[in-house]
Protein backbone atom coordinates (compact mmCIF):
# COMPACT_ATOMS: atom_id res chain seq x y z
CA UNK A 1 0.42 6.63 7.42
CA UNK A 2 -2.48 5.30 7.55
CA UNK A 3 -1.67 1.44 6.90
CA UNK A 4 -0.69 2.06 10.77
CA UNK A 5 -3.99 3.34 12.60
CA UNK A 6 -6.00 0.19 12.59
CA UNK A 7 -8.52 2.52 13.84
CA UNK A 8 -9.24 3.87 10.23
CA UNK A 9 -10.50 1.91 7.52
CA UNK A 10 -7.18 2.64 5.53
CA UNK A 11 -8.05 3.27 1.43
CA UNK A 12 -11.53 2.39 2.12
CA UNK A 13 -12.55 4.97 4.34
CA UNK A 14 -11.05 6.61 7.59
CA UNK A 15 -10.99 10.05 9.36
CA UNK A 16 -8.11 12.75 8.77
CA UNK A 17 -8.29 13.36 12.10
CA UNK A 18 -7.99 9.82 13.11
CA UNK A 19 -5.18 9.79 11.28
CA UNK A 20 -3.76 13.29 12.59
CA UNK A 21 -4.51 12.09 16.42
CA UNK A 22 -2.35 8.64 16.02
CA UNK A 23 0.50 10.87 14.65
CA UNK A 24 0.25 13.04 17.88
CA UNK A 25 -0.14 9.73 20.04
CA UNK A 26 1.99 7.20 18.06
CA UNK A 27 4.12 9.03 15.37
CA UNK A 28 4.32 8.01 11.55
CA UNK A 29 7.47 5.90 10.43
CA UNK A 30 10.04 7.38 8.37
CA UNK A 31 9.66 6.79 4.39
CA UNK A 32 11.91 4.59 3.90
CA UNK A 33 10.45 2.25 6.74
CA UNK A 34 7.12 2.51 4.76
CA UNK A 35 7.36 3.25 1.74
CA UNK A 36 4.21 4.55 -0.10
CA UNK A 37 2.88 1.87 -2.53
CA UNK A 38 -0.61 3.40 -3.66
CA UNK A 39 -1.94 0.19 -2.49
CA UNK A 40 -4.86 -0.43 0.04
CA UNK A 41 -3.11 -4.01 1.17
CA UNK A 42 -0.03 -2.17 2.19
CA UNK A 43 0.99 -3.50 6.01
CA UNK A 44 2.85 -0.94 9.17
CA UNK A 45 6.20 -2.37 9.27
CA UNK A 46 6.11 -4.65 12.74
CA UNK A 47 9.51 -3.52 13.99
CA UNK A 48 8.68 0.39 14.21
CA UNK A 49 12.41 1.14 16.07
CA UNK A 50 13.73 4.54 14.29
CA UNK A 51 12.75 7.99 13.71
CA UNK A 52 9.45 8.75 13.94
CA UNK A 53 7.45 11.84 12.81
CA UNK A 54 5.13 13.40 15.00
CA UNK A 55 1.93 15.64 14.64
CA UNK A 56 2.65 18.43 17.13
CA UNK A 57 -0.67 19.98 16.26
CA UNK A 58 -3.29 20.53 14.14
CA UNK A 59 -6.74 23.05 14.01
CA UNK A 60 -9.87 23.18 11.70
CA UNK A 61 -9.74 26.36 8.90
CA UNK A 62 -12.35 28.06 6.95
CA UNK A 63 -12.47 30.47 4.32
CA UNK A 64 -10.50 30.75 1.28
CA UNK A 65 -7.71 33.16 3.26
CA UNK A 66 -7.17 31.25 6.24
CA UNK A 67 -6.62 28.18 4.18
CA UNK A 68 -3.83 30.43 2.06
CA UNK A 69 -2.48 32.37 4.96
CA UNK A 70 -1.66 28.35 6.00
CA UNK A 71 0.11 27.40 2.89
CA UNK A 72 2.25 30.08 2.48
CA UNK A 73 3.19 30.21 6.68
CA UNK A 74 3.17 26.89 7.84
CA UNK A 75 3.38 24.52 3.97
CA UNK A 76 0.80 22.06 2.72
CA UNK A 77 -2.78 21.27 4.15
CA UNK A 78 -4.94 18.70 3.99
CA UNK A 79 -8.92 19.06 2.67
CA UNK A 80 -10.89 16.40 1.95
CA UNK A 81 -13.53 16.87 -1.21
CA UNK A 82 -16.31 15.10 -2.83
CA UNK A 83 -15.55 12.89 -5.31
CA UNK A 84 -17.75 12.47 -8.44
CA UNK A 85 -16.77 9.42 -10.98
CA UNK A 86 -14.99 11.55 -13.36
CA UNK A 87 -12.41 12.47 -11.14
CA UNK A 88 -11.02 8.99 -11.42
CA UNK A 89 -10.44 9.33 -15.05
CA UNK A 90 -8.75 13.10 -14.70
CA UNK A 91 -5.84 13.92 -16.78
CA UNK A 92 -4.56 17.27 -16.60
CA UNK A 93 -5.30 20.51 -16.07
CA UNK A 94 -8.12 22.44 -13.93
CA UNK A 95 -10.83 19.63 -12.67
CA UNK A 96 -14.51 20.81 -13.09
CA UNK A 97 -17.41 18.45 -12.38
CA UNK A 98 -18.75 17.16 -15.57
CA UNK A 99 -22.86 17.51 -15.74
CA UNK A 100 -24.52 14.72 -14.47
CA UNK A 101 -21.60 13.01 -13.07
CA UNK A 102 -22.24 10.73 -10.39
CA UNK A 103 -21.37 11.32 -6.92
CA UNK A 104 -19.41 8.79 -5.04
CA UNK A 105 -20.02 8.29 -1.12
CA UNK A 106 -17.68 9.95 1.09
CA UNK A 107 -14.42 12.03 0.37
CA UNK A 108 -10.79 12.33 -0.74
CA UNK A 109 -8.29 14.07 1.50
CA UNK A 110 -5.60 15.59 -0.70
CA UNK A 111 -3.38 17.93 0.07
CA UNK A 112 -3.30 21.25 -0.58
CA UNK A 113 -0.14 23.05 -1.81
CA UNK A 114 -1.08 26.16 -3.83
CA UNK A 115 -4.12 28.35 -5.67
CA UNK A 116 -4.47 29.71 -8.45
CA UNK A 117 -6.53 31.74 -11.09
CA UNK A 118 -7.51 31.45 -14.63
CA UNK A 119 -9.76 33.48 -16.58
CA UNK A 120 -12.47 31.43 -15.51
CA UNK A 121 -12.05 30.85 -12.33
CA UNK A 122 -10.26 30.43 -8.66
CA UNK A 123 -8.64 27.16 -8.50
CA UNK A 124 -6.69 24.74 -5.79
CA UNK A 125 -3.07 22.93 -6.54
CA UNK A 126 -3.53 19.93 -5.19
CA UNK A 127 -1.38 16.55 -4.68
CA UNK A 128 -3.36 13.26 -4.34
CA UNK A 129 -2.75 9.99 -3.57
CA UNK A 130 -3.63 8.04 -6.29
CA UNK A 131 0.24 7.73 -7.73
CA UNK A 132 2.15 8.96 -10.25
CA UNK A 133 0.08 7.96 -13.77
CA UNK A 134 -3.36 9.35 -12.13
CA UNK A 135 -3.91 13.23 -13.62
């Protein structure tokens, strides 16, 4: 959705609610108009004619509960969190920050689709964008 909103910086940077407020404004093209490529070089189709999705609205949560109340009433949300360099190399299971590991600038939005628990701790299902082979 993003390859669209010239106003964001695409893969290398952008604002989710940027991205949220040109869905209200413009609408996102179907998937099979733009179909997701896990590329930053991907282009908006030019010819745009057919359905279109729109944002109807969106709010700001906080706190653990709201964010699950969400999920389970109204589906999937989006978070953005740090990202430290051994989250590009994560394979499987629950992602903990390794000591020392470097912090990269800014964020990743991901979305947010369930929680969970484990004898250590509280933990987030989450779906990224970085394709199918990443984690």
């Amino acid at each position: 959705m993003i390859s669209c909103d010239k106003k964001t910086q695409g893969c290398k940077g952008g604002s989710v609610s940027a991205a949220l407020d040109f869905g209200k404004k413009e609408g996102y093209p179907s998937a099979a108009a733009l179909e997701y490529s896990g590329s930053s070089s991907t282009e908006c189709p030019k010819n745009l004619d057919g359905a279109r999705f729109f944002v109807q609205e969106y709010c700001v949560l906080g706190g653990e509960e709201a964010i699950k109340r969400e999920v389970m009433n109204n589906g999937p949300v989006i978070a953005v969190m740090p990202v430290y360099r051994d989250f590009l190399a994560y394979k499987e299971g629950v992602y903990e920050v390794e000591e020392g590991a470097l912090k990269i600038q800014g964020g990743q939005a991901v979305k947010v689709v369930g929680w969970g628990k484990n004898d250590e701790s509280n933990y987030w299902v989450i779906e990224n964008s970085f394709g199918q082979t990443w984690g």
